[in-house]
C-alpha atoms as a PDB file:
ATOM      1  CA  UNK A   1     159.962  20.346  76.790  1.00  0.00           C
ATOM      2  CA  UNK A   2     156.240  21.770  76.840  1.00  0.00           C
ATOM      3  CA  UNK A   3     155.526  25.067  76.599  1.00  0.00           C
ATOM      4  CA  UNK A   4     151.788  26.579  77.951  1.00  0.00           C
ATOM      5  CA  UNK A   5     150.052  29.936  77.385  1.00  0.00           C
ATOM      6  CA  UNK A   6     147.238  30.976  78.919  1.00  0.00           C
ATOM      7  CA  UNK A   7     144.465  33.149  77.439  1.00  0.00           C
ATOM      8  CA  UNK A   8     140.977  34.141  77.940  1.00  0.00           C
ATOM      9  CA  UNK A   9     141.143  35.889  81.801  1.00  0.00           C
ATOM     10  CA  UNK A  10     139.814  39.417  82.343  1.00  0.00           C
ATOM     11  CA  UNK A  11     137.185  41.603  84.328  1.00  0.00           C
ATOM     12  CA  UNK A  12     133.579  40.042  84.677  1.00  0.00           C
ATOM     13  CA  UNK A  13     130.884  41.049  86.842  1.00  0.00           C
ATOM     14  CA  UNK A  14     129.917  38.160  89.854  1.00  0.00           C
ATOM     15  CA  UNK A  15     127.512  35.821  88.585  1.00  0.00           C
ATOM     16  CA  UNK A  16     129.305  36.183  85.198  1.00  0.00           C
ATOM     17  CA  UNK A  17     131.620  33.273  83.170  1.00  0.00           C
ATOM     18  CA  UNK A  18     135.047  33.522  81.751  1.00  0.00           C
ATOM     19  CA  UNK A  19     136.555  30.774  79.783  1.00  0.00           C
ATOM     20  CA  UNK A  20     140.754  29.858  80.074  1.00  0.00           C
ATOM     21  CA  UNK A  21     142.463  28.371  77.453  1.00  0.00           C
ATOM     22  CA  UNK A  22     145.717  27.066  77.789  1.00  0.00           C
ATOM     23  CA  UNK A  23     147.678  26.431  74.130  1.00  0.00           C
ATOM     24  CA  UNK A  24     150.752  23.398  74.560  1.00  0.00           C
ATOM     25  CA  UNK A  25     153.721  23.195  72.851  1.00  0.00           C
ATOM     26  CA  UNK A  26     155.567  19.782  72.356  1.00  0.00           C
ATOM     27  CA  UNK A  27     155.433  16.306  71.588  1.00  0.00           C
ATOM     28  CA  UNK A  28     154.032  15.177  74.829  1.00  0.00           C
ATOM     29  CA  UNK A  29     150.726  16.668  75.645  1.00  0.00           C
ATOM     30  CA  UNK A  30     148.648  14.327  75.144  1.00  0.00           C
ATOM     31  CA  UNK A  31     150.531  12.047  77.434  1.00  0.00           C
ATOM     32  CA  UNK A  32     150.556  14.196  79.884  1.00  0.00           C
ATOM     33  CA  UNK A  33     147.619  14.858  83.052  1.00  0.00           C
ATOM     34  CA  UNK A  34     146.778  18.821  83.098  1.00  0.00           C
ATOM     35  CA  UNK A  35     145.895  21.247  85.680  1.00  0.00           C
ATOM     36  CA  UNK A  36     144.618  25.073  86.326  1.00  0.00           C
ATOM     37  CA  UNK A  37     146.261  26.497  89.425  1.00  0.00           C
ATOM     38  CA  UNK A  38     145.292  29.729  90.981  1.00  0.00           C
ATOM     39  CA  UNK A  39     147.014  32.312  93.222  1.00  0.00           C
ATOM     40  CA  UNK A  40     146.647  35.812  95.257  1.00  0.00           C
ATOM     41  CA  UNK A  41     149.670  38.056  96.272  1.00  0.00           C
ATOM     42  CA  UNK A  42     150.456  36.419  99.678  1.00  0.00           C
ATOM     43  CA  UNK A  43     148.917  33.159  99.435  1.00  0.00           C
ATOM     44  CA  UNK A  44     150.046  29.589  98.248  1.00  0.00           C
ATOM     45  CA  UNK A  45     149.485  28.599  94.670  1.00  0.00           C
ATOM     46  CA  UNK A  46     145.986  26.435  94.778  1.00  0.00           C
ATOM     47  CA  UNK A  47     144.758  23.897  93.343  1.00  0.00           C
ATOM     48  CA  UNK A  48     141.881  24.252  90.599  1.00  0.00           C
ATOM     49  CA  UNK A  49     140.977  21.640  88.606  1.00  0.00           C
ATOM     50  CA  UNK A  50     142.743  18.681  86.565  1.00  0.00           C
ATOM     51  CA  UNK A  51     141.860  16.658  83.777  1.00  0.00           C
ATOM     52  CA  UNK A  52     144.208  12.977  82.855  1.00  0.00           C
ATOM     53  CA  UNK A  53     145.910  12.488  80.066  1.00  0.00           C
ATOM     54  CA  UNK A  54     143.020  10.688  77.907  1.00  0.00           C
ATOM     55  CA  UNK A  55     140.717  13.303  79.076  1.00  0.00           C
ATOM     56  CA  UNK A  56     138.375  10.589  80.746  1.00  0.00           C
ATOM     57  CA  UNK A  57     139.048  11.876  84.468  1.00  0.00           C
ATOM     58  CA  UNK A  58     138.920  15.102  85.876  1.00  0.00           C
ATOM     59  CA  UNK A  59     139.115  16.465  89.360  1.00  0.00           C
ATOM     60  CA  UNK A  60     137.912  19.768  91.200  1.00  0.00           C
ATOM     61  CA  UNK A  61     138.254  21.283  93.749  1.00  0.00           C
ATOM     62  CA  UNK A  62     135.379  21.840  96.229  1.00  0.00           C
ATOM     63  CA  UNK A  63     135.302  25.592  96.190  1.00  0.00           C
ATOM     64  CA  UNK A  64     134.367  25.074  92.362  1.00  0.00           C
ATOM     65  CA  UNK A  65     132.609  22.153  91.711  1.00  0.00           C
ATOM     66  CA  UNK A  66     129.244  22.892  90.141  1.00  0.00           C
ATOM     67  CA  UNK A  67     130.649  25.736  88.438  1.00  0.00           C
ATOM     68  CA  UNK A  68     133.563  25.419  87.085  1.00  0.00           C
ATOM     69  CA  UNK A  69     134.877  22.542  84.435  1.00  0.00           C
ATOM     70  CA  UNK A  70     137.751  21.438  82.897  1.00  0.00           C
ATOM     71  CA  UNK A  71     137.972  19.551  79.492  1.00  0.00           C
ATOM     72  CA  UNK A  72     141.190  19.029  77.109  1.00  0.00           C
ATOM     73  CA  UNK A  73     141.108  19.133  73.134  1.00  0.00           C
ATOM     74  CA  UNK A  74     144.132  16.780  71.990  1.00  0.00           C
ATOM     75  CA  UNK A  75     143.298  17.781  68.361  1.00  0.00           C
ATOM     76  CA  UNK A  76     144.203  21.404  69.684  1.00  0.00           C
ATOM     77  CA  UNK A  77     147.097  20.665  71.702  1.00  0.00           C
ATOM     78  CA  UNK A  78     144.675  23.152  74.207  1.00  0.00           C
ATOM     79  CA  UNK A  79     143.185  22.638  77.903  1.00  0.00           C
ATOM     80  CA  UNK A  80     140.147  24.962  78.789  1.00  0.00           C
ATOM     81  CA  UNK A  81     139.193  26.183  81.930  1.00  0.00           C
ATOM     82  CA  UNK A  82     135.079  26.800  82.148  1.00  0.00           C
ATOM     83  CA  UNK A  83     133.988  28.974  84.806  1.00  0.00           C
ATOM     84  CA  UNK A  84     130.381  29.694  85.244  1.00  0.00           C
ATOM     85  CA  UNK A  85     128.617  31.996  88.337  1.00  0.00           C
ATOM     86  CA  UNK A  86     131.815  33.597  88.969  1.00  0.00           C
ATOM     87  CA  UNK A  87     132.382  34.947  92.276  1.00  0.00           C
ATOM     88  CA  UNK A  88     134.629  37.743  93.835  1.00  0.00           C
ATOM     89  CA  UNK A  89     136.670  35.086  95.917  1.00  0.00           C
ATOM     90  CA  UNK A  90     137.671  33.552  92.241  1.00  0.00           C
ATOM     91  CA  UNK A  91     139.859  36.368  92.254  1.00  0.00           C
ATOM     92  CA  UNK A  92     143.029  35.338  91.400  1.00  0.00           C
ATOM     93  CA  UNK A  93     146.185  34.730  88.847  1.00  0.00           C
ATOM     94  CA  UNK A  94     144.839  31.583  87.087  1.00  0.00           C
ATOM     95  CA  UNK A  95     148.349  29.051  86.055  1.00  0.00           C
ATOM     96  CA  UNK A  96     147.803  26.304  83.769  1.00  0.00           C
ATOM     97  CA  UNK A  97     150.119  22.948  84.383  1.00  0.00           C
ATOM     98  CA  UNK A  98     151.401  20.171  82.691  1.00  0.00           C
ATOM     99  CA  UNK A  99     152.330  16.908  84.582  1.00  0.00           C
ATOM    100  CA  UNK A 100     153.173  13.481  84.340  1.00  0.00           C
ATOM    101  CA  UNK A 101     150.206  10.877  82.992  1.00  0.00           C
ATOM    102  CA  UNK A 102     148.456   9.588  86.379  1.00  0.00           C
ATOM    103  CA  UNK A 103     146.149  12.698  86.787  1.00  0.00           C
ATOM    104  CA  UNK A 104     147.319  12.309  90.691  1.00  0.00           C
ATOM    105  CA  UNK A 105     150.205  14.451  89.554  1.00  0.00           C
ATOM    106  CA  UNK A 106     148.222  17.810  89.454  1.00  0.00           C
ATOM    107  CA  UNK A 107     146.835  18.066  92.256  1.00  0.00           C
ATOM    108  CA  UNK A 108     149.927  19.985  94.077  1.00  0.00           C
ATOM    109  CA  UNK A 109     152.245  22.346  92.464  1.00  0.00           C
ATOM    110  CA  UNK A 110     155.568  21.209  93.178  1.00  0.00           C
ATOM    111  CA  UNK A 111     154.347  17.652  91.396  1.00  0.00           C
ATOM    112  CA  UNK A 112     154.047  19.971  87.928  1.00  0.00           C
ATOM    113  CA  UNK A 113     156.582  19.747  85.406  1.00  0.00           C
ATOM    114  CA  UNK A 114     155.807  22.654  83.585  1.00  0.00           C
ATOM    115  CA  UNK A 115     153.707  26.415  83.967  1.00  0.00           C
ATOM    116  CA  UNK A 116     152.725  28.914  81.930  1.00  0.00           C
ATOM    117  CA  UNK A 117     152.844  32.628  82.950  1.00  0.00           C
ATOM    118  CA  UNK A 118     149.282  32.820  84.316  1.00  0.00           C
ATOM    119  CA  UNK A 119     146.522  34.976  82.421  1.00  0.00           C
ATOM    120  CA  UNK A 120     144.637  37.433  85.726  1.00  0.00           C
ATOM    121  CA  UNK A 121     141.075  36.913  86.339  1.00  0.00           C
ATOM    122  CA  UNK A 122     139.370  39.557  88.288  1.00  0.00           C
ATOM    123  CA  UNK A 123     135.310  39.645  89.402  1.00  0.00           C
ATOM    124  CA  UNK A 124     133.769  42.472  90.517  1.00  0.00           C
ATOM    125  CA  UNK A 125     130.936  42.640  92.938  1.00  0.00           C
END
């Protein structure tokens, strides 16, 4: 069982930065890949960014590259969420996701064993 808890969303201005942090409970974090997920009323969940299990790979997705990163802190039992130049379209309910070890497995949402309850992130023009 793994429990995750997001933190850090909130109101920023465009061209602003936020940073996510997602705290995990249980024995298998650090075996597991991680994602961040986002979603608006209406719309499918989408994908964000992941990060594998030893930290070494991480994927994003096109609408964020160059601004946003992800990066994991074993030590921490904690997955951040970087997001620089923040625009209004990064609007959203921001999930993070534990998966299974091949990083492949957080990519798409029903492939995530476990959520957390999503932390808003809002940006203002």
């Amino acid at each position: 069982q793994v429990q995750l808890v997001e933190s850090g969303g909130g109101l920023v201005q465009a061209g602003g930065s936020l940073r996510l942090s997602c705290a995990a409970s249980g024995r298998t974090f650090s075996s597991r890949s991680m994602g961040w997920f986002r979603q608006i009323p209406g719309k499918e969940r989408e994908f964000v960014a992941a990060v594998s299990s030893s930290g070494l790979s991480t994927w994003l997705a096109d609408s964020v590259k160059g601004r946003f990163t992800i990066s994991r802190d074993s030590a921490k039992n904690t997955v951040y969420l970087q997001m620089n130049s923040l625009k209004p379209d990064d609007t959203a309910v921001y999930y993070c996701a534990a998966g299974k070890p091949f990083i492949e497995s957080v990519q798409q949402p029903r492939a995530c064993d476990y959520w957390g309850q999503g932390t808003q992130v809002t940006v203002s023009s």
